[in-house]
N, C-alpha and C. Protein backbone atom coordinates (compact mmCIF):
# COMPACT_ATOMS: atom_id res chain seq x y z
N UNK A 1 -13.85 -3.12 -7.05
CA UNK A 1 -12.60 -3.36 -6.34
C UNK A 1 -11.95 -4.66 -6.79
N UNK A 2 -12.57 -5.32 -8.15
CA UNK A 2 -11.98 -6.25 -8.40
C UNK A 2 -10.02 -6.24 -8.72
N UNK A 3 -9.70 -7.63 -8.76
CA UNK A 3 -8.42 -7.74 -8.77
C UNK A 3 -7.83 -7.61 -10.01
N UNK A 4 -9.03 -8.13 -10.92
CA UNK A 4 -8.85 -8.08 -12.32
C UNK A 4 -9.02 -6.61 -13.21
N UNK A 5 -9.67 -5.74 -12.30
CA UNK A 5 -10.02 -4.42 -12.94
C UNK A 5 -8.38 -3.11 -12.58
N UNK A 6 -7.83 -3.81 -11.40
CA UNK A 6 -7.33 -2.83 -10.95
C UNK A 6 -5.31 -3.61 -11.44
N UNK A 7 -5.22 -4.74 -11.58
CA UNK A 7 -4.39 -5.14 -12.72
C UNK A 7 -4.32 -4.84 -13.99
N UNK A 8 -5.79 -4.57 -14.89
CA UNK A 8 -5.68 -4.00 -16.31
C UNK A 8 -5.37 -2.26 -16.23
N UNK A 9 -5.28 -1.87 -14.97
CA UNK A 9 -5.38 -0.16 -14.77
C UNK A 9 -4.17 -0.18 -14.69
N UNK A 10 -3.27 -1.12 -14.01
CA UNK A 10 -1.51 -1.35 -14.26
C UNK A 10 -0.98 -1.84 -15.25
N UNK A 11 -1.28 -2.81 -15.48
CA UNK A 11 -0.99 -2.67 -17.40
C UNK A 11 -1.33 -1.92 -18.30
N UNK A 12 -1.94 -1.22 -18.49
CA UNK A 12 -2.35 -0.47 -19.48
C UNK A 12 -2.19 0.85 -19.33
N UNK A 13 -1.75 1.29 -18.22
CA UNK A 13 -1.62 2.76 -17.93
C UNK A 13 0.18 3.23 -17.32
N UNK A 14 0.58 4.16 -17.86
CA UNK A 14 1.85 4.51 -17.21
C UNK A 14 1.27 5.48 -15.92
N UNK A 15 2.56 5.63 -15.11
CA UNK A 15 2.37 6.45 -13.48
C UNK A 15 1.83 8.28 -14.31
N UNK A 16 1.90 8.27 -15.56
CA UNK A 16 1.78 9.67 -15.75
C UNK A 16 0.27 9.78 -16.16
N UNK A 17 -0.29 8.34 -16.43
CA UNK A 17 -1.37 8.18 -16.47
C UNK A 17 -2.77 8.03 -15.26
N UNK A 18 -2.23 7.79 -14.25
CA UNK A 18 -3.08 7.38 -13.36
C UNK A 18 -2.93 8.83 -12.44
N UNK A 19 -4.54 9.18 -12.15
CA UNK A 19 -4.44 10.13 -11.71
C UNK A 19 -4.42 10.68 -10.35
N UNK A 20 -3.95 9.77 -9.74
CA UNK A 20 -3.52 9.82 -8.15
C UNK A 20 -1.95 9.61 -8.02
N UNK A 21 -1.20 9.31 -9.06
CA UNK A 21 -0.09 9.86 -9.12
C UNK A 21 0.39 10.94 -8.28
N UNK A 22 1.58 11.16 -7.72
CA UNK A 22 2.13 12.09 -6.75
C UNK A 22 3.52 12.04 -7.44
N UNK A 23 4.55 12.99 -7.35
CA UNK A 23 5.86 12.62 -7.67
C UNK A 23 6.58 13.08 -5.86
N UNK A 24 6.08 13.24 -4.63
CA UNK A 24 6.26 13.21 -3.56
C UNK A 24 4.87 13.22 -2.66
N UNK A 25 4.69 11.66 -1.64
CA UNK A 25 3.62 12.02 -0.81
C UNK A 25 3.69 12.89 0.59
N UNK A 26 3.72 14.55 -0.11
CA UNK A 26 4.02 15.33 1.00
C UNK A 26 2.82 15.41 2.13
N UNK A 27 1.56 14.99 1.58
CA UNK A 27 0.37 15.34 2.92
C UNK A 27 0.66 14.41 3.48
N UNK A 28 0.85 13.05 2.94
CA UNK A 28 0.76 11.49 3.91
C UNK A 28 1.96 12.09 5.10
N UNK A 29 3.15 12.35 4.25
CA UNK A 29 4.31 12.96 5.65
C UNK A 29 4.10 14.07 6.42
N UNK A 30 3.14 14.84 5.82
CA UNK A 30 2.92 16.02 6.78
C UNK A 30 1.87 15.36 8.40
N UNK A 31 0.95 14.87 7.97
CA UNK A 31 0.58 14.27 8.72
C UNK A 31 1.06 13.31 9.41
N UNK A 32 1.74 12.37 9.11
CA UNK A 32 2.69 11.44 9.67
C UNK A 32 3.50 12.00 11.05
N UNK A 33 4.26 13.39 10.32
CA UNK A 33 4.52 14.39 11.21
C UNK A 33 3.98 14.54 12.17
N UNK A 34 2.70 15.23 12.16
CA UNK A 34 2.11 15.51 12.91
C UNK A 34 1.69 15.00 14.33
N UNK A 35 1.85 13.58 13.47
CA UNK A 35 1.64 12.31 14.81
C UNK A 35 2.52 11.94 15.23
N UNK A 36 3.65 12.27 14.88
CA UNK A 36 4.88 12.35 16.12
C UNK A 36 5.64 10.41 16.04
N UNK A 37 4.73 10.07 14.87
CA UNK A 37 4.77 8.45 14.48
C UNK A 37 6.61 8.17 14.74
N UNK A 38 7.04 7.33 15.63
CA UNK A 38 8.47 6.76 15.72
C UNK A 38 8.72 5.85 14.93
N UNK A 39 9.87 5.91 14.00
CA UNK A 39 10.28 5.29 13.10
C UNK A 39 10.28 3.77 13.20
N UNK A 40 10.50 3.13 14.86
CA UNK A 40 10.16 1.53 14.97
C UNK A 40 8.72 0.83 14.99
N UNK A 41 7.71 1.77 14.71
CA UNK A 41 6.79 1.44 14.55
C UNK A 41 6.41 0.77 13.23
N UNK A 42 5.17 -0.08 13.39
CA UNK A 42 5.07 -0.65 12.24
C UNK A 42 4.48 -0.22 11.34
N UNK A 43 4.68 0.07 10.17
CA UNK A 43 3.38 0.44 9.05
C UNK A 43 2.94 -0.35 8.14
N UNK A 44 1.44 -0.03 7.85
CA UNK A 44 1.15 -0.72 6.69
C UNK A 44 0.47 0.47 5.54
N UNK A 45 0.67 0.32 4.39
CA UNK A 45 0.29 1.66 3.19
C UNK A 45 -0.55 0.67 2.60
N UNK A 46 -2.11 0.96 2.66
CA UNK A 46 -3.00 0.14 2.24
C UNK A 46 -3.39 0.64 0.88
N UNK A 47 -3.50 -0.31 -0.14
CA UNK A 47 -4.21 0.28 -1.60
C UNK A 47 -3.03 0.97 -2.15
N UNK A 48 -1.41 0.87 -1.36
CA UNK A 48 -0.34 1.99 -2.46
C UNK A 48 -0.16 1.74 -3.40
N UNK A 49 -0.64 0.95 -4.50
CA UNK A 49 -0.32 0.74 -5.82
C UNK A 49 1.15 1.11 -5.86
N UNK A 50 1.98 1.88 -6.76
CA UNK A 50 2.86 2.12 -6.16
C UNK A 50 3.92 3.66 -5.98
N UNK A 51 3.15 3.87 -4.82
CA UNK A 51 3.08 4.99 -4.14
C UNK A 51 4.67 4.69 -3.90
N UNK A 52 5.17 6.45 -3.88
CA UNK A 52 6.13 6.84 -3.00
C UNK A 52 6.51 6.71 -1.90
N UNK A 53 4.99 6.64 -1.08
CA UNK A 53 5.44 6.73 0.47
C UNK A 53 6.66 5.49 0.93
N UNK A 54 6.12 4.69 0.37
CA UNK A 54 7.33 3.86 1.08
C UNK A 54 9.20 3.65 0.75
N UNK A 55 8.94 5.21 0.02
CA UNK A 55 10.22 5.69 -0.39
C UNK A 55 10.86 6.40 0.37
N UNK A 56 9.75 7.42 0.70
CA UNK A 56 10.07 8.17 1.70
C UNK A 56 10.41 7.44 3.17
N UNK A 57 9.44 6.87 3.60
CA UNK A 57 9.26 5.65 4.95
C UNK A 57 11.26 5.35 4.97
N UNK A 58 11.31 4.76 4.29
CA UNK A 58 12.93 4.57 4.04
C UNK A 58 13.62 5.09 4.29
N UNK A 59 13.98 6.32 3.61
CA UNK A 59 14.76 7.31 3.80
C UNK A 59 14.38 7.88 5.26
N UNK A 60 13.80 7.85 5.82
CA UNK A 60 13.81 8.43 7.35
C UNK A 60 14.07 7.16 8.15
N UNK A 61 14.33 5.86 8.05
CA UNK A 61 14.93 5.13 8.94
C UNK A 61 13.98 4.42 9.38
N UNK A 62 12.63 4.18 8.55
CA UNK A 62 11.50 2.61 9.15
C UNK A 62 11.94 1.63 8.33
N UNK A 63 11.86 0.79 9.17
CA UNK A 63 12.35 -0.60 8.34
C UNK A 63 10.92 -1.60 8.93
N UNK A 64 10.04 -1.33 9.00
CA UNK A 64 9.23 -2.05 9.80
C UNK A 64 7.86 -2.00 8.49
N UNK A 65 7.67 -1.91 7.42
CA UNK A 65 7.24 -1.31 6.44
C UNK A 65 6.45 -2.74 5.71
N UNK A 66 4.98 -2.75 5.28
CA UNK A 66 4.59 -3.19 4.89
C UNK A 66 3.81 -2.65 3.89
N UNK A 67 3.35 -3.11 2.58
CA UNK A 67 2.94 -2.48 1.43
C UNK A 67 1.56 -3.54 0.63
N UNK A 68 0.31 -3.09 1.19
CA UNK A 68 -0.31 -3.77 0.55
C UNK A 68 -1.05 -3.26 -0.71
N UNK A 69 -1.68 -3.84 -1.63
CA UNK A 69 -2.55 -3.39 -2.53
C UNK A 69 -3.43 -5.35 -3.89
N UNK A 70 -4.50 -4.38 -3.74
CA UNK A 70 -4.87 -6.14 -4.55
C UNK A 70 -4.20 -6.24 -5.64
N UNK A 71 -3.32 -5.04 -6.33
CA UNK A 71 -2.74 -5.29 -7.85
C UNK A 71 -1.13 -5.99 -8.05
N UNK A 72 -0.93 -6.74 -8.31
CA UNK A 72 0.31 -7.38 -8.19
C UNK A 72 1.50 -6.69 -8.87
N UNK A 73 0.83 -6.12 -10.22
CA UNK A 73 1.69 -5.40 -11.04
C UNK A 73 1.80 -4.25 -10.79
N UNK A 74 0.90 -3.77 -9.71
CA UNK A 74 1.47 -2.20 -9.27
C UNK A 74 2.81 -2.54 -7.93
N UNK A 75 2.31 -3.23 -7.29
CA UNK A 75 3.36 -3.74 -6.37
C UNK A 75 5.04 -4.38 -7.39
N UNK A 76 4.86 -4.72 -8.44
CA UNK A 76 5.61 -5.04 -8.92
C UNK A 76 6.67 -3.38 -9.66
N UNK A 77 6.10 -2.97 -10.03
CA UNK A 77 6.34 -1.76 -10.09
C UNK A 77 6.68 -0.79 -8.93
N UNK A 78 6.51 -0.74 -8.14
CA UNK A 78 7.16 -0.08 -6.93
C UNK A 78 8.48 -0.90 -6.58
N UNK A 79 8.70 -2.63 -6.05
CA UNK A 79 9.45 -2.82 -6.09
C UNK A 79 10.84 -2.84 -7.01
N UNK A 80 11.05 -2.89 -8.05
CA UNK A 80 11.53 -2.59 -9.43
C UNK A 80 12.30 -1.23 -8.76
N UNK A 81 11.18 -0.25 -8.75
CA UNK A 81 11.74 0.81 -7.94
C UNK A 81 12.81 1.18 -7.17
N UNK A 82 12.72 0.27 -6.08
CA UNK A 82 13.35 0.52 -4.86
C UNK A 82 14.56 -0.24 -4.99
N UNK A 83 14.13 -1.22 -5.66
CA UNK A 83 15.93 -2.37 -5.76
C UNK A 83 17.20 -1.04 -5.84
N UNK A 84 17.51 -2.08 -4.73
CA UNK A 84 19.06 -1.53 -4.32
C UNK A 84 19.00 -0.17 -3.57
N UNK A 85 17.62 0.24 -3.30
CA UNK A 85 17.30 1.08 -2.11
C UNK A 85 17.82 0.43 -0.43
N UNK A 86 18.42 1.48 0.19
CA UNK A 86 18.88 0.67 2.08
C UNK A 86 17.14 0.46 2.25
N UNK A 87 17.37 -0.60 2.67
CA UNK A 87 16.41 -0.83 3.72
C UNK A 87 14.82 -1.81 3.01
N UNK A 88 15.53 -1.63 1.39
CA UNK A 88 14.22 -2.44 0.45
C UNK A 88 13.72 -3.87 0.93
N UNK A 89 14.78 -4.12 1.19
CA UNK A 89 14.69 -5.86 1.55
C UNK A 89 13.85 -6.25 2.06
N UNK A 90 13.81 -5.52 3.39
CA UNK A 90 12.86 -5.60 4.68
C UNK A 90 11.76 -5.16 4.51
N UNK A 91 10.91 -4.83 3.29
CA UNK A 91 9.56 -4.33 3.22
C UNK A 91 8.68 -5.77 2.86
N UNK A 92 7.61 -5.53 3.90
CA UNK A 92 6.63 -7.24 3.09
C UNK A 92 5.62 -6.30 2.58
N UNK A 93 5.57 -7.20 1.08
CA UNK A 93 5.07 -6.81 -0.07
C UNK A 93 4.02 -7.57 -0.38
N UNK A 94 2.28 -7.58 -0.06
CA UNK A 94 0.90 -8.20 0.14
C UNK A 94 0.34 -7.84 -1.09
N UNK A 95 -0.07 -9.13 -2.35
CA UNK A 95 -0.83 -8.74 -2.85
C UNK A 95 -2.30 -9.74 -2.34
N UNK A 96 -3.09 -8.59 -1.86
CA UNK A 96 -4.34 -8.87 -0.73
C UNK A 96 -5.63 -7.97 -1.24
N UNK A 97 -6.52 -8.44 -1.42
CA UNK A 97 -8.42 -7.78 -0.93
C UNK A 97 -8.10 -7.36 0.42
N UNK A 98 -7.48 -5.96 0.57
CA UNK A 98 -7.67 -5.50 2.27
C UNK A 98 -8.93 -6.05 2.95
N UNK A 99 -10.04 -6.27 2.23
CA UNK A 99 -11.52 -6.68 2.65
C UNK A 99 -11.35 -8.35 3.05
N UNK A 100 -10.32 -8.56 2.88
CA UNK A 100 -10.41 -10.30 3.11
C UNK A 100 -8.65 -10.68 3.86
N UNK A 101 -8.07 -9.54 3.91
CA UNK A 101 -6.86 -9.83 4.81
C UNK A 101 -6.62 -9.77 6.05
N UNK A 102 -5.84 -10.90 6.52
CA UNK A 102 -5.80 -11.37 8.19
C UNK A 102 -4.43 -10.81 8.25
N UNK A 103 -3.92 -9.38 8.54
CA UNK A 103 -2.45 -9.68 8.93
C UNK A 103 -1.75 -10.28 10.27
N UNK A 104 -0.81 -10.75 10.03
CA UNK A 104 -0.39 -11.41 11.09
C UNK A 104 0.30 -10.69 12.26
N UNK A 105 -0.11 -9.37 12.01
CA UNK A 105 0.81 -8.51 12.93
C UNK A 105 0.13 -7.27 13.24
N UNK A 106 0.30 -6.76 14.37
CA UNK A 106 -0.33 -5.46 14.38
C UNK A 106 0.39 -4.18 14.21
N UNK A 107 0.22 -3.11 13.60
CA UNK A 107 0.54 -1.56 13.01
C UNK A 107 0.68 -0.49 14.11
N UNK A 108 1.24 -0.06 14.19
CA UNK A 108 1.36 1.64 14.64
C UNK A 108 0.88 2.86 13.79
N UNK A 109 0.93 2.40 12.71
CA UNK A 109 0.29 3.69 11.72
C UNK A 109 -0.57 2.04 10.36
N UNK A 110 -1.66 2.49 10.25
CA UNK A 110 -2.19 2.29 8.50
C UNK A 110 -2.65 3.36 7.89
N UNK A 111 -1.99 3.06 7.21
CA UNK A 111 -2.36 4.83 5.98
C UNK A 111 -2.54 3.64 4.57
N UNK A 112 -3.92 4.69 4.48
CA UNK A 112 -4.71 4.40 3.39
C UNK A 112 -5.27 5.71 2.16
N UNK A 113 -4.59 6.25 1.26
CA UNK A 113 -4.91 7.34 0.39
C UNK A 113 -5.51 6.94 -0.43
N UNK A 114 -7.10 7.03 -0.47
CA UNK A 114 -7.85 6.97 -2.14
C UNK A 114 -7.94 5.22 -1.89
N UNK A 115 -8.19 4.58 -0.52
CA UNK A 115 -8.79 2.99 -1.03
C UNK A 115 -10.45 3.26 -0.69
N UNK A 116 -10.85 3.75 0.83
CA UNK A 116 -11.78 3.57 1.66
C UNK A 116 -13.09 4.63 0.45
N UNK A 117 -12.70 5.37 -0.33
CA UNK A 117 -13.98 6.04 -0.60
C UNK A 117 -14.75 4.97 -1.97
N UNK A 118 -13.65 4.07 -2.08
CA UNK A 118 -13.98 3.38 -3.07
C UNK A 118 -15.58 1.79 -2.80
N UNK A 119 -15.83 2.31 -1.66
CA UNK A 119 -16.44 1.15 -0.57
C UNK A 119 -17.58 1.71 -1.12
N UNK A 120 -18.13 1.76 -1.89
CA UNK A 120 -19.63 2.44 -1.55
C UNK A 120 -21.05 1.32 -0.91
N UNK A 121 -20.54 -0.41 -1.17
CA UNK A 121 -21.73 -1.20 0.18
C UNK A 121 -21.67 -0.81 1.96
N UNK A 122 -22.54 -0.65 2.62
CA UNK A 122 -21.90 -0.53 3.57
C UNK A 122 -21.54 -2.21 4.28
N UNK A 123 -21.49 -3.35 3.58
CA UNK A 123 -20.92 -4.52 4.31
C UNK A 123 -19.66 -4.10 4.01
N UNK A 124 -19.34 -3.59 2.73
CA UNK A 124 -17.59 -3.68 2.46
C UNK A 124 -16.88 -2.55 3.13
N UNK A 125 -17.87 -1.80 3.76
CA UNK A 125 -17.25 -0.90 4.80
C UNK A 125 -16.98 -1.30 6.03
N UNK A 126 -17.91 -2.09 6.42
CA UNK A 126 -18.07 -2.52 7.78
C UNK A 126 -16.64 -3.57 7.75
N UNK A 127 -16.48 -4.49 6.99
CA UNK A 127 -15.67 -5.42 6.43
C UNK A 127 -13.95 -4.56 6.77
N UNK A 128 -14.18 -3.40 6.21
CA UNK A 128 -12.80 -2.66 5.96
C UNK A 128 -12.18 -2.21 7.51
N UNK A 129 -13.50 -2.18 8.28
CA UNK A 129 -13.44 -1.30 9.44
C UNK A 129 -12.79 -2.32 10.45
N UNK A 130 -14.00 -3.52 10.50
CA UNK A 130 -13.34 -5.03 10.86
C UNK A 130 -12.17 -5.26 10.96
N UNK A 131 -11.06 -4.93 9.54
CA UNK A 131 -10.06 -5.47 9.65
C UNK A 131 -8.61 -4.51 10.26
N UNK A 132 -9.23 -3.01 9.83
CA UNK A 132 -8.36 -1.95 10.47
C UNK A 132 -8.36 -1.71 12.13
N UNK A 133 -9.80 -2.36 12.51
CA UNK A 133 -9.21 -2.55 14.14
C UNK A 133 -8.41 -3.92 14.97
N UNK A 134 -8.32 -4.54 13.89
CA UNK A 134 -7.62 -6.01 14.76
C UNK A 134 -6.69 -5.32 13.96
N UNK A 135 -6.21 -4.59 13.02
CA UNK A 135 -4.50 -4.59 12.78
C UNK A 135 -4.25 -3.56 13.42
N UNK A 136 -4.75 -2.15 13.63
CA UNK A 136 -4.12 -1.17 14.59
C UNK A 136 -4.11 -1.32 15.58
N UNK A 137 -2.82 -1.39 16.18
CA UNK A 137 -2.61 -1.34 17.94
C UNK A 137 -3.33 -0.46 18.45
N UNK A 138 -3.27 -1.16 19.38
CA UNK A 138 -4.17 -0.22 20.72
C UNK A 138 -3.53 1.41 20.95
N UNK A 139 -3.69 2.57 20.50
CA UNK A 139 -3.27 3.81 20.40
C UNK A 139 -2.05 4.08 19.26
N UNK A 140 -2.41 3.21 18.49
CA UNK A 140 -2.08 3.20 17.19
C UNK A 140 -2.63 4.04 16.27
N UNK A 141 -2.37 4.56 15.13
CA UNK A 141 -2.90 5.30 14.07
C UNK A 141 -3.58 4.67 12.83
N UNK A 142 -5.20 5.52 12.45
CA UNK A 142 -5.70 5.05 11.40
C UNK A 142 -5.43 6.27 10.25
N UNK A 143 -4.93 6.04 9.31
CA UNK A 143 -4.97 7.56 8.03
C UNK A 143 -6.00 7.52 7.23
N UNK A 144 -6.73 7.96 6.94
CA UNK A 144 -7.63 7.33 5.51
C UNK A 144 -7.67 8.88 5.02
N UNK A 145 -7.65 8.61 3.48
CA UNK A 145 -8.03 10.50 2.38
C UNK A 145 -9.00 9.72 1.93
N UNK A 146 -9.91 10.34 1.37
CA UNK A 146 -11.19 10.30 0.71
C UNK A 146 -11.39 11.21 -0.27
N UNK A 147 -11.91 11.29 -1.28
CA UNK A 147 -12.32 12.54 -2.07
C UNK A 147 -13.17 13.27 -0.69
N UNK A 148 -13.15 14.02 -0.90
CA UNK A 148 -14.07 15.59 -0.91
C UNK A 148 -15.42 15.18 -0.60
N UNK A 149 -16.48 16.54 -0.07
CA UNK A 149 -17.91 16.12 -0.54
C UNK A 149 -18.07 17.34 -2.02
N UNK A 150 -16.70 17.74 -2.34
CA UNK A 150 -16.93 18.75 -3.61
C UNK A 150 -15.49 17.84 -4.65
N UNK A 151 -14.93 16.64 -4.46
CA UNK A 151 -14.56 15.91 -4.78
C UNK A 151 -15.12 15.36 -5.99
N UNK A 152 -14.50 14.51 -7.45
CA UNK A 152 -14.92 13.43 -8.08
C UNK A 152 -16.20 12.13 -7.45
N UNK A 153 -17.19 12.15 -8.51
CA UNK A 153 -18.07 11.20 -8.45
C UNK A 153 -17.40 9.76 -8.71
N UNK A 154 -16.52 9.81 -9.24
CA UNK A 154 -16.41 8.71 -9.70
C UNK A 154 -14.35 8.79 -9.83
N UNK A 155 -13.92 7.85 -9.99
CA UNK A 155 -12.70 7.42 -10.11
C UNK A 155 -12.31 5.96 -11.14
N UNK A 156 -11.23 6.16 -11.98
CA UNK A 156 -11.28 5.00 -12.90
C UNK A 156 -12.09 3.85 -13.30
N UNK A 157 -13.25 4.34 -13.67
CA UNK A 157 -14.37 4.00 -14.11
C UNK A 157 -15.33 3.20 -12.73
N UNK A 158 -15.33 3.86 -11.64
CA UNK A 158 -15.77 3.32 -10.48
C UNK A 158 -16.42 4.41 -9.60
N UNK A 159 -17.66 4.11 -8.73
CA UNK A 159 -18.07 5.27 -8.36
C UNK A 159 -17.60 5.31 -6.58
N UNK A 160 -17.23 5.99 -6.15
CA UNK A 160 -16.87 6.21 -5.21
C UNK A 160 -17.84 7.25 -4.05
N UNK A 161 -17.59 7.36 -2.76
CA UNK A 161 -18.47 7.99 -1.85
C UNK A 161 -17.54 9.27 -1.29
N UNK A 162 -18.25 10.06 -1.12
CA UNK A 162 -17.58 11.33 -0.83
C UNK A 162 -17.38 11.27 0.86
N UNK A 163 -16.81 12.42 1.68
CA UNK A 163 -16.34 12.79 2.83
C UNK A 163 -16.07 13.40 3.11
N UNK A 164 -16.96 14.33 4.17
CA UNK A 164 -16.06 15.38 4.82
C UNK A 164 -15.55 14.74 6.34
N UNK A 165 -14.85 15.56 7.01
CA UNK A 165 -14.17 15.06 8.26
C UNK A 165 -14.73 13.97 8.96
N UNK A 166 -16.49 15.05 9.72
CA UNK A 166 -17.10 14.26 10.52
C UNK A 166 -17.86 12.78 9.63
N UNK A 167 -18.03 12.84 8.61
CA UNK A 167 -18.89 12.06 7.82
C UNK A 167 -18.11 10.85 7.99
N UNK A 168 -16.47 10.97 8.16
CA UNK A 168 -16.09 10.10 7.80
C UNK A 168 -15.21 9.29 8.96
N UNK A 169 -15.19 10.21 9.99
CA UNK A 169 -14.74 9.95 11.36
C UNK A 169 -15.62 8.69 11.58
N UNK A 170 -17.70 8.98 11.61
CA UNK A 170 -18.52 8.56 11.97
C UNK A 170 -18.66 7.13 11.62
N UNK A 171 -17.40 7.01 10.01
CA UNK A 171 -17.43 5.75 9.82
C UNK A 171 -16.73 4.37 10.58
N UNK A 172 -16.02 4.96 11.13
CA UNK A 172 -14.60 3.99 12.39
C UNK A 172 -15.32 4.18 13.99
N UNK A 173 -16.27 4.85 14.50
CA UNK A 173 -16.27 5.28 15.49
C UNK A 173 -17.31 3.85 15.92
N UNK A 174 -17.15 3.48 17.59
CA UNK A 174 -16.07 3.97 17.89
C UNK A 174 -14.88 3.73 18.66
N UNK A 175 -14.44 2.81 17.68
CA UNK A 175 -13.53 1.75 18.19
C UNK A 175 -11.79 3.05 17.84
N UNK A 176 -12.23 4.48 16.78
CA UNK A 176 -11.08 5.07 16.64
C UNK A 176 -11.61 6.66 16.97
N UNK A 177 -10.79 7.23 17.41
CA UNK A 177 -11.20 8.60 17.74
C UNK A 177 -10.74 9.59 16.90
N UNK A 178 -10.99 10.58 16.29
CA UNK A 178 -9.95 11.63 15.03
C UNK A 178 -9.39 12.40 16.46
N UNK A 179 -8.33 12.40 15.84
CA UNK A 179 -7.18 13.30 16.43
C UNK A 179 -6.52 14.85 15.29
N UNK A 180 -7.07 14.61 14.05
CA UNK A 180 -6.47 15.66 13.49
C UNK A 180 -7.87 15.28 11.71
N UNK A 181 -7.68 16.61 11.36
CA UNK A 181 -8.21 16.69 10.07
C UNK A 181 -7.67 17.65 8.65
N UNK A 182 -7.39 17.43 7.55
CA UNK A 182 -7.14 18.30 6.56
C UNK A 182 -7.68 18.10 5.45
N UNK A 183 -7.63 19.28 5.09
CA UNK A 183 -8.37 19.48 3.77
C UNK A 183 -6.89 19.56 2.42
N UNK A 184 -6.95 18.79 1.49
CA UNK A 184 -5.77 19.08 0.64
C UNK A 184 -6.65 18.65 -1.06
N UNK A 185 -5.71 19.66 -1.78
CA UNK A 185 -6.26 19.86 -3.61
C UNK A 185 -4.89 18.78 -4.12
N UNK A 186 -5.69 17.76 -4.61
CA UNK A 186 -4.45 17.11 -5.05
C UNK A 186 -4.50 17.48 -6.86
N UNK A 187 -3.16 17.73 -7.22
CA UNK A 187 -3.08 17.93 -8.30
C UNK A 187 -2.63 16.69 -9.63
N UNK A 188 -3.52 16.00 -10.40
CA UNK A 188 -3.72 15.27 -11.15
C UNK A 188 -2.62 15.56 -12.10
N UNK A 189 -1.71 14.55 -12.51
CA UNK A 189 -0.20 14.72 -13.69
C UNK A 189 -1.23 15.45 -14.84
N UNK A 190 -1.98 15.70 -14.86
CA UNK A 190 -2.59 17.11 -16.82
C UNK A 190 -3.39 17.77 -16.20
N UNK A 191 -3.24 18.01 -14.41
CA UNK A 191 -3.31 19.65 -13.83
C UNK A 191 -4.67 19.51 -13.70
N UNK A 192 -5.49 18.53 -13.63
CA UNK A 192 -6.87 18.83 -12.88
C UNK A 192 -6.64 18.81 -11.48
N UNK A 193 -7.94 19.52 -10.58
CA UNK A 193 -7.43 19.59 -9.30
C UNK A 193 -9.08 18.95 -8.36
N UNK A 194 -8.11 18.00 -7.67
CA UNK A 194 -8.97 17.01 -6.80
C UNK A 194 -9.01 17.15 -5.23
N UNK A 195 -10.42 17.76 -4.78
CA UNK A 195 -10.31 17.83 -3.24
C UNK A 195 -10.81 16.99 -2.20
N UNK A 196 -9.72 16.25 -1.80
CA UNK A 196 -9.49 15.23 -0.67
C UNK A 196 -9.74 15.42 0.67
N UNK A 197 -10.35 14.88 1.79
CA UNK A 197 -10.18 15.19 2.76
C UNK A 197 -9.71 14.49 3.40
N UNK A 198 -8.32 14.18 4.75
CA UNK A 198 -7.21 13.82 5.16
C UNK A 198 -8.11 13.53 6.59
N UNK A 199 -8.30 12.69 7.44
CA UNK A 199 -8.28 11.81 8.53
C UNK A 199 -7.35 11.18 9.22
N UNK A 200 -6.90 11.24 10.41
CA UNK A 200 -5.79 10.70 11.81
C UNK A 200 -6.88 10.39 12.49
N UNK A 201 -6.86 9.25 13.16
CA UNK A 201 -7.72 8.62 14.16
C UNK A 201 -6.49 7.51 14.91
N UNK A 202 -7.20 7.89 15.99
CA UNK A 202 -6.45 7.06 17.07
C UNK A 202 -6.95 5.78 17.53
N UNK A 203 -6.49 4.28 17.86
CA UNK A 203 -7.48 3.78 18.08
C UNK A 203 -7.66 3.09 19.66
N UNK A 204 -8.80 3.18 19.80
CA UNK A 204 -8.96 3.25 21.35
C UNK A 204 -8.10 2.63 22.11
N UNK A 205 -7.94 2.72 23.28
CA UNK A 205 -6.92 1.78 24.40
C UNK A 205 -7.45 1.01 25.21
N UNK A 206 -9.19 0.67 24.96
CA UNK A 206 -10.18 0.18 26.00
C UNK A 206 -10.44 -1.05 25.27
């Protein structure tokens, strides 16, 4: 999860290269959906390199939008993006070790696609878990995708831990409760096909 490994994966690679590429994040919004999430709420998109979602986030009217990831040049690249997008201005843009960040604010939704399976110590899990309950509000939303347990061993030269629903519920509990689960084949830009499993957790009100 170094800073230095995941900067040379942004320099050296175009978006057609990296294989979590999306050209729309339709599951993150389907689910989003699902949770009925109000646009004044706050978000944070943990690990988006630079993901769409906060393209989309936009275009439906959040302005409350925060974008973290440890790579500077993927964040740099998303913003680039958005210039002269309504509503760009107002996004705070974190280049942060989610494992070592204090935000100063608390979330209504954190959505996280493809960071958490990358944890395979369990301190840097515990660490991750640590910091997603002091930032999600109290009946606030946690997102996390994971590969699969029929998912990739490994991811840009890194080995990662697999997940199915409960496996991975068991990891937040139980300070968050799952409220919803999906199964989705994400399709890789040269058509390999990767199976993810999708997590909503709520987090307690006690």
């Amino acid at each position: 999860m170094s800073t230095e490994h995941w900067e040379t994966i942004y320099r050296d690679r175009r978006s057609d290269e990296l294989s979590w590429s999306q050209s729309a994040p339709a599951t993150s919004l389907q689910v989003i959906d699902e949770l009925g999430l109000d646009a004044d709420r706050a978000v944070v998109d943990v690990g988006a390199g630079e993901s769409a979602l906060v393209d989309a986030l936009l275009a439906r009217g959040h302005r409350r939008i925060t974008v973290l990831d440890v790579a500077q040049g993927a964040l740099d690249r998303a913003r680039a993006r958005l210039r002269g997008v309504p509503g760009a201005d107002a996004v705070h843009w974190v280049a942060q070790d989610v494992l070592t960040w204090a935000p100063a604010t608390t979330f209504g939704l954190w959505h996280d696609r493809a960071v958490f399976h990358f944890l395979t110590a369990p301190a840097d899990r515990q660490a991750y878990g640590d910091v997603a309950a002091r930032a999600v509000a109290p009946g606030g939303f946690l997102v996390v995708a994971t590969f699969a347990p029929d998912g990739p061993a490994q991811c840009s030269g890194l080995r990662v831990r697999r997940y199915d629903a409960d496996t991975l519920a068991a990891q937040f509990a139980p300070g968050f409760v799952p409220v919803l689960a999906r199964a989705q084949s994400h399709h890789t830009p040269w058509g390999a096909v990767q199976p993810f499993t999708w997590l909503a957790l709520r987090r307690s009100t006690s």
